[in-house]
C-alpha atoms as a PDB file:
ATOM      1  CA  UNK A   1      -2.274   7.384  23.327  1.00  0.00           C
ATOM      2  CA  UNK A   2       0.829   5.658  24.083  1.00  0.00           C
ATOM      3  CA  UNK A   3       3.720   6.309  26.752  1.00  0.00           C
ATOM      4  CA  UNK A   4       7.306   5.424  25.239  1.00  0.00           C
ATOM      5  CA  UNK A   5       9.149   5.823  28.566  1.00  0.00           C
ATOM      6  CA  UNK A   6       8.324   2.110  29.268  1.00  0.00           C
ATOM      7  CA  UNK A   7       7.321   0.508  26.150  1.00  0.00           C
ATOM      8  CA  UNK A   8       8.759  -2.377  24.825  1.00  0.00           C
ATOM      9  CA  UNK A   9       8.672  -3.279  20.800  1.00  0.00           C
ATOM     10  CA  UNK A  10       9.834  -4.880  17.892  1.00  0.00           C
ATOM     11  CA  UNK A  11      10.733  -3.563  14.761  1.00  0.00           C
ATOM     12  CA  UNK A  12      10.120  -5.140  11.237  1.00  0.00           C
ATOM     13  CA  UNK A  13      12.462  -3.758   8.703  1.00  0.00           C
ATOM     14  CA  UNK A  14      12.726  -4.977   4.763  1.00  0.00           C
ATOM     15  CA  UNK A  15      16.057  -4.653   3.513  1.00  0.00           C
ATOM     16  CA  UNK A  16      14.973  -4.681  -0.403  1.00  0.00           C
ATOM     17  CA  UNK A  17      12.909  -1.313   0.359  1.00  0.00           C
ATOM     18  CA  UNK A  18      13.882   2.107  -0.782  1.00  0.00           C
ATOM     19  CA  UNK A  19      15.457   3.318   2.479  1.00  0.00           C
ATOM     20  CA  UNK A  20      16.445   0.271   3.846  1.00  0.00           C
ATOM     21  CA  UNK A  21      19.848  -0.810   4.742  1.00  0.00           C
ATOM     22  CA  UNK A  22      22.174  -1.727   7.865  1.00  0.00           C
ATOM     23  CA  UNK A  23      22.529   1.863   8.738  1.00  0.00           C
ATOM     24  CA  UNK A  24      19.068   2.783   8.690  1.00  0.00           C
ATOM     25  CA  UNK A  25      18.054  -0.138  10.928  1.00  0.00           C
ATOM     26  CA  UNK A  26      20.586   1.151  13.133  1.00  0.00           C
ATOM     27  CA  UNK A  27      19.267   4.619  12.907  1.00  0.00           C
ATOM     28  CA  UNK A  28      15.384   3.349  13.609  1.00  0.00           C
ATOM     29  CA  UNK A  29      16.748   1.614  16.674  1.00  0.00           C
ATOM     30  CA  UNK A  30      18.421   4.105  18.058  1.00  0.00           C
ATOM     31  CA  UNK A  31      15.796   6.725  17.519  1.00  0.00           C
ATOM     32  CA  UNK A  32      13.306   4.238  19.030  1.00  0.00           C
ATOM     33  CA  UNK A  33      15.422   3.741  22.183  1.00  0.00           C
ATOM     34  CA  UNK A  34      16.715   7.237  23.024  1.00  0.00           C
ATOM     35  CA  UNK A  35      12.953   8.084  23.193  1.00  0.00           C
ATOM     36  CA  UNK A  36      12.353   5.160  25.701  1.00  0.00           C
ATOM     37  CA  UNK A  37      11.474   2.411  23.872  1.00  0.00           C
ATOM     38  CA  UNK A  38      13.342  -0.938  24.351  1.00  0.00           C
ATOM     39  CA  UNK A  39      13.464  -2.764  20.783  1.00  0.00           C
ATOM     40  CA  UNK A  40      13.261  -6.150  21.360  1.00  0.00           C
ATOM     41  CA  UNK A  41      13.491  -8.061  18.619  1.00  0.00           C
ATOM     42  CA  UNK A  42      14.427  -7.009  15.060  1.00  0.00           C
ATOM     43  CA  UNK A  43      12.939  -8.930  12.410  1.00  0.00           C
ATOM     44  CA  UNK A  44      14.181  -8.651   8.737  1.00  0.00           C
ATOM     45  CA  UNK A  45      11.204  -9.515   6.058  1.00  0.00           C
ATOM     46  CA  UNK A  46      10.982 -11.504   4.153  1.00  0.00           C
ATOM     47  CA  UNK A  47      13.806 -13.463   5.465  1.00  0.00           C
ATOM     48  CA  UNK A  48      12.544 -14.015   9.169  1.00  0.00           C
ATOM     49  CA  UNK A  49       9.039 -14.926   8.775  1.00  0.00           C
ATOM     50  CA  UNK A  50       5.812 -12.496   9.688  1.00  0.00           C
ATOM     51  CA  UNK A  51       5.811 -11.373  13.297  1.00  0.00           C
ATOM     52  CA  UNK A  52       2.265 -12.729  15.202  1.00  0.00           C
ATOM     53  CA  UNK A  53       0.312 -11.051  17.920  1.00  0.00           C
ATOM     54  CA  UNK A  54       1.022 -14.248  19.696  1.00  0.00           C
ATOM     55  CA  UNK A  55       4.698 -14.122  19.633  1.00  0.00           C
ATOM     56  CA  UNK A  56       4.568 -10.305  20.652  1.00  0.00           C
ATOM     57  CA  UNK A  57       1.915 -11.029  23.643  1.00  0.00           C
ATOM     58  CA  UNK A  58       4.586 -13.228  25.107  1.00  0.00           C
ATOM     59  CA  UNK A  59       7.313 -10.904  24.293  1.00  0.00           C
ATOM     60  CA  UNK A  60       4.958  -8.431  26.631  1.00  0.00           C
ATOM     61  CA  UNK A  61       5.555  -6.106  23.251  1.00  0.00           C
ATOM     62  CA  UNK A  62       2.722  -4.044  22.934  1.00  0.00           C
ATOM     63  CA  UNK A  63       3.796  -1.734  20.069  1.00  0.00           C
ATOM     64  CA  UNK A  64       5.262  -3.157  16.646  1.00  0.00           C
ATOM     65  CA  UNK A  65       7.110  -1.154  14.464  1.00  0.00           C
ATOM     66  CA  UNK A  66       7.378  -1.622  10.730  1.00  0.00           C
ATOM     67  CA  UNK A  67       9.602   0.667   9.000  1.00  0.00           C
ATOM     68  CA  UNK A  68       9.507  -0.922   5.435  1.00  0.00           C
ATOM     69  CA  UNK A  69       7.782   0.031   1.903  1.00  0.00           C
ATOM     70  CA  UNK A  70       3.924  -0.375   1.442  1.00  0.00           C
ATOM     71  CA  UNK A  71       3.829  -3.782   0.598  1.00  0.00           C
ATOM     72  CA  UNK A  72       5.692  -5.309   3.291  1.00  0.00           C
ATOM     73  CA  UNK A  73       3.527  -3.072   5.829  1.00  0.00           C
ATOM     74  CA  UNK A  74       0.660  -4.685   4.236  1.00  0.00           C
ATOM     75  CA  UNK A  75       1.802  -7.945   4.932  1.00  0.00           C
ATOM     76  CA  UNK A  76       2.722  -7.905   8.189  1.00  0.00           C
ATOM     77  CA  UNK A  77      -0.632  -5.580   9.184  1.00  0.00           C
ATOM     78  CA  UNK A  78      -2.664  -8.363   7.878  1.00  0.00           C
ATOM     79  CA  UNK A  79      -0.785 -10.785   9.133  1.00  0.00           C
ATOM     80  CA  UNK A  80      -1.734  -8.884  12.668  1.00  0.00           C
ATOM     81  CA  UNK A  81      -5.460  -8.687  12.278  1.00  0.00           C
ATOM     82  CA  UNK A  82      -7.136  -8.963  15.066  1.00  0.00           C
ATOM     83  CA  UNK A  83      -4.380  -8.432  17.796  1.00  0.00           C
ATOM     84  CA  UNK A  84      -4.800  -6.218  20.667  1.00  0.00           C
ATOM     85  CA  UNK A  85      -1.577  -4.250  20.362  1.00  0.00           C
ATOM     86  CA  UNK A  86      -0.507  -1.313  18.321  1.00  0.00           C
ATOM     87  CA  UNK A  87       1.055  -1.069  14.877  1.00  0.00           C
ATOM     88  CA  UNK A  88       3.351   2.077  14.155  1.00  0.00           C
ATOM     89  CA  UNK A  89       4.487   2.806  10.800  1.00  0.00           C
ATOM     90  CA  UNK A  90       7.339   4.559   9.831  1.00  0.00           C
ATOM     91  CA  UNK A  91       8.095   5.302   6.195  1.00  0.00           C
ATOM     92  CA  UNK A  92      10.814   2.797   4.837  1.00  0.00           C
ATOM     93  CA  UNK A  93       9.831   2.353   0.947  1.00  0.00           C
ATOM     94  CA  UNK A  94       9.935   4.268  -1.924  1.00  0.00           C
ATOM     95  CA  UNK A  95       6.081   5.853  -1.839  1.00  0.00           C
ATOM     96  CA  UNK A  96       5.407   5.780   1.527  1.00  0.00           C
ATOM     97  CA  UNK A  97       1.566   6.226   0.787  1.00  0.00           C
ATOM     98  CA  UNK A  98       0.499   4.506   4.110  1.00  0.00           C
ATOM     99  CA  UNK A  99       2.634   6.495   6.301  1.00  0.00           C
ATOM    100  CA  UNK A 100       1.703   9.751   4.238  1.00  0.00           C
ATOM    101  CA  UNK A 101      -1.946   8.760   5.138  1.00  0.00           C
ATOM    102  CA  UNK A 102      -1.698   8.052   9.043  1.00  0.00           C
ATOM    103  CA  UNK A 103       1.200  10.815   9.935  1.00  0.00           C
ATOM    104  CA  UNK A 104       0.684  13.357   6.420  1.00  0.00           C
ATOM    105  CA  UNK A 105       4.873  13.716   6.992  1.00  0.00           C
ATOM    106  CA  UNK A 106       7.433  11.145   6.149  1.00  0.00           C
ATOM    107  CA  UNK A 107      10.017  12.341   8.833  1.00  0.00           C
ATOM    108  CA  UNK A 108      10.322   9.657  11.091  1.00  0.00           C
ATOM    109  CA  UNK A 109      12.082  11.744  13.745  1.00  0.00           C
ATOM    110  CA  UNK A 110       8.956  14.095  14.127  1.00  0.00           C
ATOM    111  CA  UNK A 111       6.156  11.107  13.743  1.00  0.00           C
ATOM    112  CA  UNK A 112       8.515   9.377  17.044  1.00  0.00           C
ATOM    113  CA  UNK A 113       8.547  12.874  19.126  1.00  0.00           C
ATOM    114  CA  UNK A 114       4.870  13.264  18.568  1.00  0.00           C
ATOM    115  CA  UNK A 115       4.149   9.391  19.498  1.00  0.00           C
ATOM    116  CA  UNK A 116       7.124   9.397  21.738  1.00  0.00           C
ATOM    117  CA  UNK A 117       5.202  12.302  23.723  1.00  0.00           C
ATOM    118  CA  UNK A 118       1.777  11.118  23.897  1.00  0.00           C
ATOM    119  CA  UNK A 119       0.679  13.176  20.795  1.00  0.00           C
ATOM    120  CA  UNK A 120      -0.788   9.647  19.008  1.00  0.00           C
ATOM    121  CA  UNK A 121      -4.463   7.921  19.142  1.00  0.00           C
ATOM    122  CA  UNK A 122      -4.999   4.425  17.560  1.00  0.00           C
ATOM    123  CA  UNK A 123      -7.279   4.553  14.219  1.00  0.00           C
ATOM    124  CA  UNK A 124      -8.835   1.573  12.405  1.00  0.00           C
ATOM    125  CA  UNK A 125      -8.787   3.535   8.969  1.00  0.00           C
ATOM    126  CA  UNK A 126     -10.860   2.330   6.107  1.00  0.00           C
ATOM    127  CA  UNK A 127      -9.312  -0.424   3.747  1.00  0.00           C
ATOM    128  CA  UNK A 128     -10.847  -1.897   0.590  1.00  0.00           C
ATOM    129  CA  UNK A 129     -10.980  -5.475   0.684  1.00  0.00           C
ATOM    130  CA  UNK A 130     -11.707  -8.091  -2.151  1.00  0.00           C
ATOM    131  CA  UNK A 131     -10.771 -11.985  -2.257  1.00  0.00           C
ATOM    132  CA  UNK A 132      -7.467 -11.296  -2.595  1.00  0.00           C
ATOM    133  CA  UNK A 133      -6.298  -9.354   0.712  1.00  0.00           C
ATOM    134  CA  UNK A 134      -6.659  -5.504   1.772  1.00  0.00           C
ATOM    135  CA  UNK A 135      -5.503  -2.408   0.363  1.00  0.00           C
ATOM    136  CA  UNK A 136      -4.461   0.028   2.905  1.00  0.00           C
ATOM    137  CA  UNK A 137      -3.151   2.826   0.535  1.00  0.00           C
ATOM    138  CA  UNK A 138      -4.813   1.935  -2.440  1.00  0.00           C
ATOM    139  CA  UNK A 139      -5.738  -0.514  -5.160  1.00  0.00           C
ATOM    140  CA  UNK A 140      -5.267  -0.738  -8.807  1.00  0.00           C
ATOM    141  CA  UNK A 141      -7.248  -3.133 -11.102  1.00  0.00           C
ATOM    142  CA  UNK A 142      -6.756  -3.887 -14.700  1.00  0.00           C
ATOM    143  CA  UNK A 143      -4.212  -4.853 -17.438  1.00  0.00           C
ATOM    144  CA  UNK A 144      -2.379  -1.268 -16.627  1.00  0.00           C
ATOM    145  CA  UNK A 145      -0.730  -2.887 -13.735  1.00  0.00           C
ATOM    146  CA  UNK A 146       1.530  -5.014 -15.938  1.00  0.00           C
ATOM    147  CA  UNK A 147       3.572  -1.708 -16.033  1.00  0.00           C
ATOM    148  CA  UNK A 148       4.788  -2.131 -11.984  1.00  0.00           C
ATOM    149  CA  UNK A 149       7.097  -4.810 -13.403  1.00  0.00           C
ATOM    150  CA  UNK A 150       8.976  -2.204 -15.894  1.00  0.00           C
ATOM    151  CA  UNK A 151       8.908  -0.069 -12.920  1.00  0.00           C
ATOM    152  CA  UNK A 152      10.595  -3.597 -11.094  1.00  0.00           C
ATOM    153  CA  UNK A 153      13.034  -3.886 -13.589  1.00  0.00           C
ATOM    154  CA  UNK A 154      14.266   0.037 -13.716  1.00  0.00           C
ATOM    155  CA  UNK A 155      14.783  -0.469  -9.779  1.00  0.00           C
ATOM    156  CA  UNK A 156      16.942  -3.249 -10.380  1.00  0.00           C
ATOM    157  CA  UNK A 157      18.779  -1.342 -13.057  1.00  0.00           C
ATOM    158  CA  UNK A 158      17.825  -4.249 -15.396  1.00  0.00           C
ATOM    159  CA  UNK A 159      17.590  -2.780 -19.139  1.00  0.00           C
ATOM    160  CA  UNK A 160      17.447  -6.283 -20.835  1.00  0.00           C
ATOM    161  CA  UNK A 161      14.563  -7.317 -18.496  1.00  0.00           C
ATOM    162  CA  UNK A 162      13.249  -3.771 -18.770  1.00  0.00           C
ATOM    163  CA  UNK A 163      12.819  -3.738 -22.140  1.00  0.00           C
ATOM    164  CA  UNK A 164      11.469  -7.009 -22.694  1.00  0.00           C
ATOM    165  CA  UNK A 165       8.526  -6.032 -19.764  1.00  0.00           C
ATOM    166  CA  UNK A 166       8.061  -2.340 -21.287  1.00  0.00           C
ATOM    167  CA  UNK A 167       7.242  -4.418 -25.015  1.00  0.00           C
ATOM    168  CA  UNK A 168       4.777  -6.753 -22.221  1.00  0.00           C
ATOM    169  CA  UNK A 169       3.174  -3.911 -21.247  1.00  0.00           C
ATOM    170  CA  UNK A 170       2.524  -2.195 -23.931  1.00  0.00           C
ATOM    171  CA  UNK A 171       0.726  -5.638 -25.520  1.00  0.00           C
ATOM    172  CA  UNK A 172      -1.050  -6.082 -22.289  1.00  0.00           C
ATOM    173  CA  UNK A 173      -2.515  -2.624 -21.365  1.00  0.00           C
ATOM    174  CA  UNK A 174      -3.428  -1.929 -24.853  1.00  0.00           C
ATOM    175  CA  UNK A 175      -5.015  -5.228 -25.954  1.00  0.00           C
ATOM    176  CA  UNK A 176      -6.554  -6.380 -22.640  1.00  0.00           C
ATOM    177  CA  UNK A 177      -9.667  -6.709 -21.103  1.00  0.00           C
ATOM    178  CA  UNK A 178     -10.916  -3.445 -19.757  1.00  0.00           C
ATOM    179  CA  UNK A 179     -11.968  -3.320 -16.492  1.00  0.00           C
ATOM    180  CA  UNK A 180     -15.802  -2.569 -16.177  1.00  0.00           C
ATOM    181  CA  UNK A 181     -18.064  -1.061 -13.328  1.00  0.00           C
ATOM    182  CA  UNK A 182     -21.398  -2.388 -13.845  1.00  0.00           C
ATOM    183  CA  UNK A 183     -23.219  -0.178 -11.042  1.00  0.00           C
ATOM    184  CA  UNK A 184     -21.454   3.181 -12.168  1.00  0.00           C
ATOM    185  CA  UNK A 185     -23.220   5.338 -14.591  1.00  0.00           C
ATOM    186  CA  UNK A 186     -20.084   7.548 -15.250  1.00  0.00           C
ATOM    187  CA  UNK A 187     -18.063   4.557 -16.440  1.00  0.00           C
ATOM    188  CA  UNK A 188     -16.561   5.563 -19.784  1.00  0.00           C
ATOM    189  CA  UNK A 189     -17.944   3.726 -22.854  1.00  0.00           C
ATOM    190  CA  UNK A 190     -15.268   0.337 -22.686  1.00  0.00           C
ATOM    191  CA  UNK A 191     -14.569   0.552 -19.705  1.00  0.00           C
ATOM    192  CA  UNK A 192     -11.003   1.407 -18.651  1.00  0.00           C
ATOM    193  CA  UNK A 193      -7.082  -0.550 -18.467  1.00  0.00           C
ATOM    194  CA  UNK A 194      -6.656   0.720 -15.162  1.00  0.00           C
ATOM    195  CA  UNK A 195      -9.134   1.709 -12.081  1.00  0.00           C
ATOM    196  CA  UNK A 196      -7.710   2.858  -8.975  1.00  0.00           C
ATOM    197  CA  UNK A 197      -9.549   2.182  -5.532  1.00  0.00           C
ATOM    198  CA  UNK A 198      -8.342   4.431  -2.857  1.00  0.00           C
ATOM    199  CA  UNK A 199      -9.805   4.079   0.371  1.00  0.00           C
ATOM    200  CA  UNK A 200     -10.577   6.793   2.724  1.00  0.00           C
ATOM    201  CA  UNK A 201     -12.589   8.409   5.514  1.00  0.00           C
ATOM    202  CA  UNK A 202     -15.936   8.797   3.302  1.00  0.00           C
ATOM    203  CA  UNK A 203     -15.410   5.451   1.395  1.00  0.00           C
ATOM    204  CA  UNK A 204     -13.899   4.141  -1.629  1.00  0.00           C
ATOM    205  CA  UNK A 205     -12.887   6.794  -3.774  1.00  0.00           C
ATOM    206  CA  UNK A 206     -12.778   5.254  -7.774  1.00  0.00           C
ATOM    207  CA  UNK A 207     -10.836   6.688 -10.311  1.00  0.00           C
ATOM    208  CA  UNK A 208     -10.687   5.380 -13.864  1.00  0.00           C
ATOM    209  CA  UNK A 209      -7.494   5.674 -16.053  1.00  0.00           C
ATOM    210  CA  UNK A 210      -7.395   5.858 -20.004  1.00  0.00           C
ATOM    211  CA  UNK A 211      -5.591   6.625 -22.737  1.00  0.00           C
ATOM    212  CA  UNK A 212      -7.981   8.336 -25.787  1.00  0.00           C
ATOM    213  CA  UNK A 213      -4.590   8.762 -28.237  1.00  0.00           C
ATOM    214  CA  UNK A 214      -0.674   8.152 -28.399  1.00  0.00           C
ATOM    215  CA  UNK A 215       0.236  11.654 -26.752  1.00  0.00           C
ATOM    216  CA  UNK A 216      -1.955  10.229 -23.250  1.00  0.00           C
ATOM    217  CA  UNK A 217      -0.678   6.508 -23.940  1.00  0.00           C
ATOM    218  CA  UNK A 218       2.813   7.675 -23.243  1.00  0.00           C
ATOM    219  CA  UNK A 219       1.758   9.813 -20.529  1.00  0.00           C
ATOM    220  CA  UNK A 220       0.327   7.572 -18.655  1.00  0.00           C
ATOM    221  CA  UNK A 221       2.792   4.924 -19.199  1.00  0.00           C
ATOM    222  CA  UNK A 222       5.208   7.477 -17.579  1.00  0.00           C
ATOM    223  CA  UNK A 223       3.194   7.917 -15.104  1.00  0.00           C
ATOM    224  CA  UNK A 224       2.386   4.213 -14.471  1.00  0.00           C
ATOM    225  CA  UNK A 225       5.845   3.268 -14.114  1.00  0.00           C
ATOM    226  CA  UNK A 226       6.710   5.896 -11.591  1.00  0.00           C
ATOM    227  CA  UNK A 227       3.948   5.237  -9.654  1.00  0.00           C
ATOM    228  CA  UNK A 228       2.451   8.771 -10.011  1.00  0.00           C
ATOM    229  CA  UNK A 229      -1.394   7.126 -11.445  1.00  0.00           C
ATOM    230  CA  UNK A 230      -2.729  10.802 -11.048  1.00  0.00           C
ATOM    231  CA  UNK A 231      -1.008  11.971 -13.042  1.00  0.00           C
ATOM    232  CA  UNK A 232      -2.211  10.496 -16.349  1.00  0.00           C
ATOM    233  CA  UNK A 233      -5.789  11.102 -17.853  1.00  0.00           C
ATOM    234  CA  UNK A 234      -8.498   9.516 -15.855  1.00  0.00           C
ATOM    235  CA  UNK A 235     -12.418  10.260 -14.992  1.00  0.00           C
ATOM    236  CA  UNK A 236     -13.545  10.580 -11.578  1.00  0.00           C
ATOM    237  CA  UNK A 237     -15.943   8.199 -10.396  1.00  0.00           C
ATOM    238  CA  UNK A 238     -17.337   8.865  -7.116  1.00  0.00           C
ATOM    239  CA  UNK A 239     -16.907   7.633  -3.138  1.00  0.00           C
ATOM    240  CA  UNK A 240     -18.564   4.580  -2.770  1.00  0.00           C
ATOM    241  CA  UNK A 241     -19.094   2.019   0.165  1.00  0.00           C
ATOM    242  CA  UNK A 242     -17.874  -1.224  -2.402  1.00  0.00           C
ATOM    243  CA  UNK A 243     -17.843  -1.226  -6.282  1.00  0.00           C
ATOM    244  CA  UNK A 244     -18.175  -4.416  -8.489  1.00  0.00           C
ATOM    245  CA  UNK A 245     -15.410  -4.731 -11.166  1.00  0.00           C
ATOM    246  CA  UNK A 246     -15.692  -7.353 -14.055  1.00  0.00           C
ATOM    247  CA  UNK A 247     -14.167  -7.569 -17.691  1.00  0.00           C
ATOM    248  CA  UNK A 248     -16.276  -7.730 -21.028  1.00  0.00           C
ATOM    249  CA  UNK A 249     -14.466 -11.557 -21.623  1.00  0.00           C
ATOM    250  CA  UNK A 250     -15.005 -12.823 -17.954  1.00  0.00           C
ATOM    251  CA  UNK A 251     -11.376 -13.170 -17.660  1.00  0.00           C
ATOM    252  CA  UNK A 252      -9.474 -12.527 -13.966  1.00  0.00           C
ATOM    253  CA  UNK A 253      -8.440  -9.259 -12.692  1.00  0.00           C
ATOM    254  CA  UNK A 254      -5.057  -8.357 -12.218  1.00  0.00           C
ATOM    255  CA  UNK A 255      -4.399  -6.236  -8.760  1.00  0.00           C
ATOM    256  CA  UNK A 256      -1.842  -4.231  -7.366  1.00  0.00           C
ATOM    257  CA  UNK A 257      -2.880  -4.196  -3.404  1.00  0.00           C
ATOM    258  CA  UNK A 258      -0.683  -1.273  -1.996  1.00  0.00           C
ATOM    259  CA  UNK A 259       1.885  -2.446  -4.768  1.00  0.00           C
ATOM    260  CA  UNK A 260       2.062  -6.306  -4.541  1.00  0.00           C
ATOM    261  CA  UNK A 261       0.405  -8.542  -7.464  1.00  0.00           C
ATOM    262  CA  UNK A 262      -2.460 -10.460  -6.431  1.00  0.00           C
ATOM    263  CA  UNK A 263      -5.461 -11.536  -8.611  1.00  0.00           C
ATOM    264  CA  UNK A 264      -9.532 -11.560  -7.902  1.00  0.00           C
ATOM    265  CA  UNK A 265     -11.961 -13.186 -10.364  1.00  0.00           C
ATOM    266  CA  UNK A 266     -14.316 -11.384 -12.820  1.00  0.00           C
ATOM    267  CA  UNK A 267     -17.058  -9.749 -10.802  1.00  0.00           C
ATOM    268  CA  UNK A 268     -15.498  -9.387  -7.742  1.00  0.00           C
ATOM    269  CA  UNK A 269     -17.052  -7.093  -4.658  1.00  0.00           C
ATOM    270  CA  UNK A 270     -14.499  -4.543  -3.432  1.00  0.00           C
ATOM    271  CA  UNK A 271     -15.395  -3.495  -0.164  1.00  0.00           C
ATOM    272  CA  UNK A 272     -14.364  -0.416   2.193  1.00  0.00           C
ATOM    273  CA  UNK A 273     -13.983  -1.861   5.998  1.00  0.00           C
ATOM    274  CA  UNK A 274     -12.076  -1.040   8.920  1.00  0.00           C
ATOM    275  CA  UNK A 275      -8.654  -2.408   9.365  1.00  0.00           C
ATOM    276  CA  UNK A 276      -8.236  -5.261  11.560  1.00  0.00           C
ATOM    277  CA  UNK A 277      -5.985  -3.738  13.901  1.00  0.00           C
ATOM    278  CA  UNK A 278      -4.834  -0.507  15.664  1.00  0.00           C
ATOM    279  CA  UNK A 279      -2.820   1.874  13.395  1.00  0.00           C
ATOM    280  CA  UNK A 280      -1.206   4.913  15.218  1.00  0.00           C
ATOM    281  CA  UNK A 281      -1.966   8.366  13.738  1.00  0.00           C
ATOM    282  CA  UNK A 282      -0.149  11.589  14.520  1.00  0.00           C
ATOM    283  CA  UNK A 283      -2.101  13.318  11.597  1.00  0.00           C
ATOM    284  CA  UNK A 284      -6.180  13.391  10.101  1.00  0.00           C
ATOM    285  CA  UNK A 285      -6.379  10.973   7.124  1.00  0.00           C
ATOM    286  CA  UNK A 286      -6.683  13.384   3.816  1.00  0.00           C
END
């Protein structure tokens, strides 16, 4: 539990994120304070570098905040591993799938009442984890994710660029290597452009996308570039406690980890664990 009458903390906002900007910082920090927190420090990402449990232990701030997108939070929380304090997060992006996990609400004046009056407990909630980080909301694997950089582009509101990475992704999710699951008897014959890796209480739940014709190709691109994966045609693959991926070719596998590129090699070990550091929850984890 934690007592906000006499906490001290810093808050990490990201001003690129999908409800970031001066006047929601200055919202955040005056929600924070008028429920007794002092804010101590605010640190802009990715301009100010990663905050440390170091820095905050001399700071005597015991509670960081992050009120950014998915990404960022992943960042910073892994950047925090191992740390004694306590990480809040507060929904500052665009999906918000972390936040949706820990608090099931995305209105940042309830989640601050209810940790504000005690109504909190710190959680170490599953991850998966591979060579290339964590994934605290989820993972995608497989030449599908060449379709977050359309999604990029529309954000910007840049058609050229859009276009050109819409005619990439198309190439690339069509005529790449499939992403195989060696240990999985319900694997589709040829594998699948996209698996999705969503950790959980129970494990590692895996979730294969395809598309068997042109009408599901176009759904799913739809749904791949809004972020809405469930959406498009997929087979459900089971909970498990770490999955093997690999491609027919050998060739490396292209992530999203909670939204931000990163790459593991052919046969990689995806693994659920617990996070390295303390996560306040207001809700149960779905």
């Amino acid at each position: 539990m934690m007592d906000g009458n006499t906490a001290c903390c810093w808050l990490m906002v990201n001003p690129s994120s999908g409800s970031n900007d001066d006047s929601s910082t200055e919202m955040i920090v005056a929600a924070l304070t008028t429920r007794g927190w002092t804010v101590d420090r605010v640190i802009a990402f990715p301009d100010d570098p990663l905050p440390t449990g170091a820095a905050l232990d001399a700071a005597g701030a015991a509670m960081m905040v992050i009120y950014t997108g998915d990404g960022s939070m992943n960042a910073a929380i892994s950047h925090l591993e191992g740390w004694g304090g306590q990480v809040l997060v507060l929904p500052g992006g665009t999906m918000n799938l972390l936040p949706l996990r820990l608090h099931r609400s995305i209105n940042v004046g309830t989640i601050l009442d209810v940790v504000a009056g005690g109504g909190s407990r710190p959680v170490r909630p599953h991850c998966v984890r591979c060579d290339a980080g964590i994934a605290l909301a989820g993972l995608l694997v497989g030449p599908g994710t060449a379709w977050s950089r359309v999604r990029e582009s529309m954000r910007k509101l840049d058609l050229a660029d859009m276009a050109k990475e819409t005619v990439d992704a198309i190439r690339t999710t069509s005529g790449g290597p499939c992403v195989l699951l060696p240990d999985n008897r319900l694997m589709r014959d040829g594998g699948y452009p996209l698996v999705e890796l969503t950790p959980g209480e129970h494990g590692v739940q895996i979730d294969g996308y395809f598309a068997a014709d042109a009408a599901d190709y176009a759904g799913q691109a739809w749904a791949l570039m809004r972020r809405r994966f469930r959406e498009g045609p997929h087979d459900r693959l089971g909970i498990a406690d770490s999955t093997v991926l690999t491609t027919a070719d050998g060739s490396a596998l292209p992530c999203l980890l909670d939204g931000e590129p990163a790459v593991c090699v052919s046969g990689s070990r995806f693994v659920v664990a617990p996070c390295g550091v303390d996560l306040l929850a207001t809700a149960h984890d779905a």
